[in-house]
C-alpha atoms as a PDB file:
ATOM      1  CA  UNK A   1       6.146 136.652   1.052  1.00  0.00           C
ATOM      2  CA  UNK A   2       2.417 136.600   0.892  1.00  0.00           C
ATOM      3  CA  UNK A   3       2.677 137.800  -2.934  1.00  0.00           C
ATOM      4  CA  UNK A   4       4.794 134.618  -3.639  1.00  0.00           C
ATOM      5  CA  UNK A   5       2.196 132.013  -2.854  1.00  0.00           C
ATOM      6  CA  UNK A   6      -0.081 132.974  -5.364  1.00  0.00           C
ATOM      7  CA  UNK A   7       1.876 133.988  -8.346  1.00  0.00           C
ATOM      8  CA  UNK A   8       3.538 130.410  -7.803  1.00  0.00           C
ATOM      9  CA  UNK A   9       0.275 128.175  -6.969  1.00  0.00           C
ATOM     10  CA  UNK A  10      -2.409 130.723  -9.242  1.00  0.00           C
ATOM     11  CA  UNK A  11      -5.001 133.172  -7.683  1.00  0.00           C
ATOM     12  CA  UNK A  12      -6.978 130.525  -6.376  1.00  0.00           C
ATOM     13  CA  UNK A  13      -4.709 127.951  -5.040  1.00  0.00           C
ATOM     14  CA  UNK A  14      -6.269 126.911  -1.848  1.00  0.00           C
ATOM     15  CA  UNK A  15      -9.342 125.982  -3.526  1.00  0.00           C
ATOM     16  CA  UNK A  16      -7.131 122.985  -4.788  1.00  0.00           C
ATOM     17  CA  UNK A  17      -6.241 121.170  -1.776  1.00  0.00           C
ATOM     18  CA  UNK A  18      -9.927 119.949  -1.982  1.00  0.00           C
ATOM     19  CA  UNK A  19      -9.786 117.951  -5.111  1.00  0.00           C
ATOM     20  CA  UNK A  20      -7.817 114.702  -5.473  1.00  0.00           C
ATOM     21  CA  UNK A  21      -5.474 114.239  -8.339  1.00  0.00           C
ATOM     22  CA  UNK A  22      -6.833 111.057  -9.239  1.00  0.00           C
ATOM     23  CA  UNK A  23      -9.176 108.574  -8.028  1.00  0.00           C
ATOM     24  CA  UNK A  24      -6.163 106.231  -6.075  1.00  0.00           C
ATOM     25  CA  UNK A  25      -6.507 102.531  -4.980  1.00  0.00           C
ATOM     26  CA  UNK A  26      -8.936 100.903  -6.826  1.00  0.00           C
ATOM     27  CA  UNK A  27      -7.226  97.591  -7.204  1.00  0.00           C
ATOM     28  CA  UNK A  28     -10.421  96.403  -5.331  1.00  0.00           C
ATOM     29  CA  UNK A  29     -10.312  93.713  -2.648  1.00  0.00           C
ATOM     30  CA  UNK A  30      -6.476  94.288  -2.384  1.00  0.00           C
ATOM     31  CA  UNK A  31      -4.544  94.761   1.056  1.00  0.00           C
ATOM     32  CA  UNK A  32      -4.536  98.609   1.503  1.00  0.00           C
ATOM     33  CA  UNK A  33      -1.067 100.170   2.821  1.00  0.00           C
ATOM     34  CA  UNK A  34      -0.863 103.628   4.354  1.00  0.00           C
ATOM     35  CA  UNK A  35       0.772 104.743   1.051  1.00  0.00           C
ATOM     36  CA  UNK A  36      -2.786 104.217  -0.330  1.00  0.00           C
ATOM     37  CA  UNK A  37      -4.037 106.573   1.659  1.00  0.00           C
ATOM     38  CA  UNK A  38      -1.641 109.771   0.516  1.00  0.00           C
ATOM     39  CA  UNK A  39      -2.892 112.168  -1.456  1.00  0.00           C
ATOM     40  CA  UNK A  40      -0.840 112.244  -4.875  1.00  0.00           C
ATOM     41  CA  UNK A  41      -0.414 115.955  -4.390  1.00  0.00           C
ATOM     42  CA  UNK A  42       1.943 115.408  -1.552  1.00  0.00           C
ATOM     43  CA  UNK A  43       5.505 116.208  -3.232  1.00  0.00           C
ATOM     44  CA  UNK A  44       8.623 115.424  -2.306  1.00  0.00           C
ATOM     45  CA  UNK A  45      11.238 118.344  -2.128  1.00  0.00           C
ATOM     46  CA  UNK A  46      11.620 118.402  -6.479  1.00  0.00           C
ATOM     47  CA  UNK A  47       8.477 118.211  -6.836  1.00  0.00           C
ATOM     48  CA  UNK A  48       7.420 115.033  -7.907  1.00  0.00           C
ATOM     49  CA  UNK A  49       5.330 112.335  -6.142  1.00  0.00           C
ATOM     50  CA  UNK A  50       6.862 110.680  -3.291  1.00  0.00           C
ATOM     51  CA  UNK A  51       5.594 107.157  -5.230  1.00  0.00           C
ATOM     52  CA  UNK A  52       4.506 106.301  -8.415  1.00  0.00           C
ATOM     53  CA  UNK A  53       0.770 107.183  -8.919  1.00  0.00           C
ATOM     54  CA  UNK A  54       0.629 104.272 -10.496  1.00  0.00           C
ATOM     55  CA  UNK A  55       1.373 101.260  -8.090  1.00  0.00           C
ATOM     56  CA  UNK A  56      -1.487 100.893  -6.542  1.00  0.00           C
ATOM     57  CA  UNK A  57      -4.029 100.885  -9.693  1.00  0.00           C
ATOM     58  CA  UNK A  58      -6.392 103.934 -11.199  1.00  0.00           C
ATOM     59  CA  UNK A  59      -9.515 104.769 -12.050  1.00  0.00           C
ATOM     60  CA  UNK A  60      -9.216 107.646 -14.543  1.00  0.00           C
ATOM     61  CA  UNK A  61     -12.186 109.587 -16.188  1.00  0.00           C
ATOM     62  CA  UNK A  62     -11.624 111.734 -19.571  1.00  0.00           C
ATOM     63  CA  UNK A  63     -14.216 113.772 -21.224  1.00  0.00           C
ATOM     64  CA  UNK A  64     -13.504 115.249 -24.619  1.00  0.00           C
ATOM     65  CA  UNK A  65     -15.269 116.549 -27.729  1.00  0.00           C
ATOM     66  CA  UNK A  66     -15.433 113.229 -28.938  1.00  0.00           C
ATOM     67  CA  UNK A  67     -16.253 111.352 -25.754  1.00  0.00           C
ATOM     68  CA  UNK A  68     -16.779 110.508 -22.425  1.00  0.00           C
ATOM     69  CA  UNK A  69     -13.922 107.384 -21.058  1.00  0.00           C
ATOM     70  CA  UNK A  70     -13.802 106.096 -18.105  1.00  0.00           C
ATOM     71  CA  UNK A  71     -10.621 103.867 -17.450  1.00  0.00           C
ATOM     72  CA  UNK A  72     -10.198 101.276 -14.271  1.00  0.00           C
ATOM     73  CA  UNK A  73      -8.239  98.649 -12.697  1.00  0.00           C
ATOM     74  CA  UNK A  74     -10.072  95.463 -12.341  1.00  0.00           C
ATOM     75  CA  UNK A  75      -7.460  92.958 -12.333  1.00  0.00           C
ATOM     76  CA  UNK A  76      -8.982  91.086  -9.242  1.00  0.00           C
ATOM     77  CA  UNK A  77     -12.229  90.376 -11.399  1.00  0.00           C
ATOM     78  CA  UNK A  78     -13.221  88.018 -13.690  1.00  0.00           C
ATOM     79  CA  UNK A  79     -15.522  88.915 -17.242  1.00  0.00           C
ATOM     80  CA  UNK A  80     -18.108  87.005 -15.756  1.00  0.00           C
ATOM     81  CA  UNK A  81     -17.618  89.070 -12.270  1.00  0.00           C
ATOM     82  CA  UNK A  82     -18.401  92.660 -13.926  1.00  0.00           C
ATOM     83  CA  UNK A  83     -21.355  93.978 -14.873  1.00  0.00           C
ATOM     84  CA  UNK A  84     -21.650  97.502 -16.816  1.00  0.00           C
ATOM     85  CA  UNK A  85     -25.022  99.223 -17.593  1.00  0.00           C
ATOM     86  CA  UNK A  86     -26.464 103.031 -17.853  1.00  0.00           C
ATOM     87  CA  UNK A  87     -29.954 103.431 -15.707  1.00  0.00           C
ATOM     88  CA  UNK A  88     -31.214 106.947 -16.059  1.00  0.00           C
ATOM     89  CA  UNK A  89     -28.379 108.300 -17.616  1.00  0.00           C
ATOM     90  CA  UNK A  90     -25.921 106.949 -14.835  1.00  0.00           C
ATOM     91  CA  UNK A  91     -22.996 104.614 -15.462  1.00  0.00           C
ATOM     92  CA  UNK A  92     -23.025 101.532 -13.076  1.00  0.00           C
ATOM     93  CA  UNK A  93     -20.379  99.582 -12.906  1.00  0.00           C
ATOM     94  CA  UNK A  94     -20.627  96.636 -10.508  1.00  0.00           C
ATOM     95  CA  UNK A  95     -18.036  93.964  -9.591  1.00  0.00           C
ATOM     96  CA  UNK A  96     -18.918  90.933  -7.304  1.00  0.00           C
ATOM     97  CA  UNK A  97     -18.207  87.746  -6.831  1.00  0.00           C
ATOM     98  CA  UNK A  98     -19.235  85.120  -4.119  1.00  0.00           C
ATOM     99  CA  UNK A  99     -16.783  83.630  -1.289  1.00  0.00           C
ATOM    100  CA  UNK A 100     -13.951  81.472  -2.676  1.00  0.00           C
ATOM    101  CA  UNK A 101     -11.722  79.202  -0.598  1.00  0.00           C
ATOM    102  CA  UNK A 102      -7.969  81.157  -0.825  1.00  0.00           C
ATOM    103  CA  UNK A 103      -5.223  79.938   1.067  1.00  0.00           C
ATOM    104  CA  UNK A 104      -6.071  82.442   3.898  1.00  0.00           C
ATOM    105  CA  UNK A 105      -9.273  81.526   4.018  1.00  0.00           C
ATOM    106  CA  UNK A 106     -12.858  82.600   2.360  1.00  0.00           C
ATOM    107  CA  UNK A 107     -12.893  85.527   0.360  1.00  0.00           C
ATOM    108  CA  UNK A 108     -15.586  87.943  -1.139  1.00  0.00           C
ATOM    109  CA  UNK A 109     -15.435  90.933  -2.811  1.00  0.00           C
ATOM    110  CA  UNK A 110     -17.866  93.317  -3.922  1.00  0.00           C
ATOM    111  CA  UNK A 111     -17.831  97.133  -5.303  1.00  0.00           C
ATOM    112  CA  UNK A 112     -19.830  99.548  -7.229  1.00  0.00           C
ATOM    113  CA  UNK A 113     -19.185 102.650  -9.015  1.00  0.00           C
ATOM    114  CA  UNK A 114     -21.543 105.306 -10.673  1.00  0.00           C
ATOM    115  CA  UNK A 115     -20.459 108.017 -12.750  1.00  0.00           C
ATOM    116  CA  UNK A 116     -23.206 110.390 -14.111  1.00  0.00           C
ATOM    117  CA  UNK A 117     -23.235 110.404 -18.102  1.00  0.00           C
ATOM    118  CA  UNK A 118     -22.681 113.929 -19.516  1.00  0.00           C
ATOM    119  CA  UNK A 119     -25.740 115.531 -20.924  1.00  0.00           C
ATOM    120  CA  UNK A 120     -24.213 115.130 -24.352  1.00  0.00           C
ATOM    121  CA  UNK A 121     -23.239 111.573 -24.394  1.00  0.00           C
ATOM    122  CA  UNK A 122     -25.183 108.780 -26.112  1.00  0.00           C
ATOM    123  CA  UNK A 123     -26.355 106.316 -23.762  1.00  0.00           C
ATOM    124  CA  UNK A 124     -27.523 103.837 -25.873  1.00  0.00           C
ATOM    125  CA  UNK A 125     -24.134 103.215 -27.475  1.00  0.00           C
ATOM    126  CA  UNK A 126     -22.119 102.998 -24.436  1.00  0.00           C
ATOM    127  CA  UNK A 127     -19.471 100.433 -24.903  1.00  0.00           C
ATOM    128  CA  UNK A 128     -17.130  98.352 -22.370  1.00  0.00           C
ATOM    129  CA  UNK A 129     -13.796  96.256 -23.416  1.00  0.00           C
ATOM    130  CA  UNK A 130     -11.797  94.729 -20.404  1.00  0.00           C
ATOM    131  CA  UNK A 131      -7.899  94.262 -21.584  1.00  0.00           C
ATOM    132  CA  UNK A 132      -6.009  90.642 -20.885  1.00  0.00           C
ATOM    133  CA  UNK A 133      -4.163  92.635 -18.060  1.00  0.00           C
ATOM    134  CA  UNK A 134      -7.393  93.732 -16.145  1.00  0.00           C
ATOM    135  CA  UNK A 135      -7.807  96.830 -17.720  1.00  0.00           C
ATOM    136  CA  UNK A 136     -11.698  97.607 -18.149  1.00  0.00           C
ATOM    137  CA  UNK A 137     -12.325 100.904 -20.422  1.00  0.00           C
ATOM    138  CA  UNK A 138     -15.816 101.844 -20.678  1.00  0.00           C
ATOM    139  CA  UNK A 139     -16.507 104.793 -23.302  1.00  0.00           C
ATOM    140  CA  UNK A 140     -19.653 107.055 -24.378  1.00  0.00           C
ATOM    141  CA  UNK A 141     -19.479 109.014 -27.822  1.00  0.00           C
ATOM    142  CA  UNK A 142     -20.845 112.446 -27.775  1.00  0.00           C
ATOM    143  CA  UNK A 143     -24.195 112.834 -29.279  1.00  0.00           C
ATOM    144  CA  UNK A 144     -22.997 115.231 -31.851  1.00  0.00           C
ATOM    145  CA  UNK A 145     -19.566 115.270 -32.569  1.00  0.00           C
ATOM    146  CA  UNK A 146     -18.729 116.070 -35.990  1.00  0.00           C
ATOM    147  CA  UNK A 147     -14.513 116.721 -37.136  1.00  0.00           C
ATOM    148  CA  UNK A 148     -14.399 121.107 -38.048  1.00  0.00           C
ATOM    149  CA  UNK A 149     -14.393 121.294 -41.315  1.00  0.00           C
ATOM    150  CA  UNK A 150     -11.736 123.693 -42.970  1.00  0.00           C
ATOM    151  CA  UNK A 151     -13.363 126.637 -44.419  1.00  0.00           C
ATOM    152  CA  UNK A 152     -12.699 126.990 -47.944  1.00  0.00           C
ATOM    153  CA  UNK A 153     -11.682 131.007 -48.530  1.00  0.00           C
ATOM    154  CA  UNK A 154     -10.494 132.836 -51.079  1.00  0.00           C
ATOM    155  CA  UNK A 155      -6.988 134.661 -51.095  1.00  0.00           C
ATOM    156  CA  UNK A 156      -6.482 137.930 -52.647  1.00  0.00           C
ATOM    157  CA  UNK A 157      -3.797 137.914 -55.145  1.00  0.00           C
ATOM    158  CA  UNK A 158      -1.892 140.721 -54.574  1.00  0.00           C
ATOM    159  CA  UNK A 159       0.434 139.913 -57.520  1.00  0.00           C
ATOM    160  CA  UNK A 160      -0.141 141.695 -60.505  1.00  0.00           C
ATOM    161  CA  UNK A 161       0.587 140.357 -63.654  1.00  0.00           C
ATOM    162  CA  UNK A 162       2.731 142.625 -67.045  1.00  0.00           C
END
């Protein structure tokens, strides 16, 4: 039985149940639910997420050859409400805005996030676009990225001619 467990989860599989999926429930300032708490890895018996990952809003971070992208959720915010900006090669990303009147009464929300910028990412050309459905994508190019170019080789012709 003991054999089992790793050749189905790898050689190293309890180091996993440290590390989160993905960053969950960062639809900031929302009502959390004690489905926001579960940890995506929690499976149900085919082994597929009890709930869709994506209900409750991401924040995903990709880094590639090309570049560093960090993807999140900010449809409670405003344009005027974020602020993104790289101070010693950190990524701050800051969302506030004061106390508005709601029907439940005053409101205020507030968050930051800082993601270190890999050591070959350009700071100075950092870029951030936020979608018309509250999507904010922030992305870095990579200092020195260039496409492999195809070497050009010779074949030997094995065909002789008569």
């Amino acid at each position: 039985m003991a054999a089992i467990i790793p050749s189905h989860f790898g050689p190293d599989w309890w180091s996993s149940w440290d590390y989160p999926e993905r960053i969950e429930a960062q639809s900031f300032g929302v009502r959390l639910y004690d489905k926001d708490f579960q940890s995506t890895s929690y499976k149900n018996s085919y082994g597929l997420p009890k709930e869709n990952a994506l209900s409750s809003g991401l924040s995903e971070v990709k880094n590639d050859k090309k570049q560093f992208t960090i993807s999140l959720c900010m449809q409670q915010f405003k344009p005027e409400d974020i602020e993104v900006k790289v101070v010693d090669n950190c990524l701050i990303i800051r969302g506030e805005y004061e106390e508005r009147n709601e029907e439940s009464g005053i409101c205020s929300r507030k968050f930051i996030r800082r993601y270190m910028l890999p050591e070959d990412c350009e700071a100075e050309t950092v870029t951030s676009s936020l979608s018309h459905d509250g999507n904010l994508t922030i992305i870095s190019p990579k200092k020195s990225f260039e496409e492999p170019l195809e070497e050009k080789g010779e074949i030997p012709n094995s065909v002789k001619s008569c």
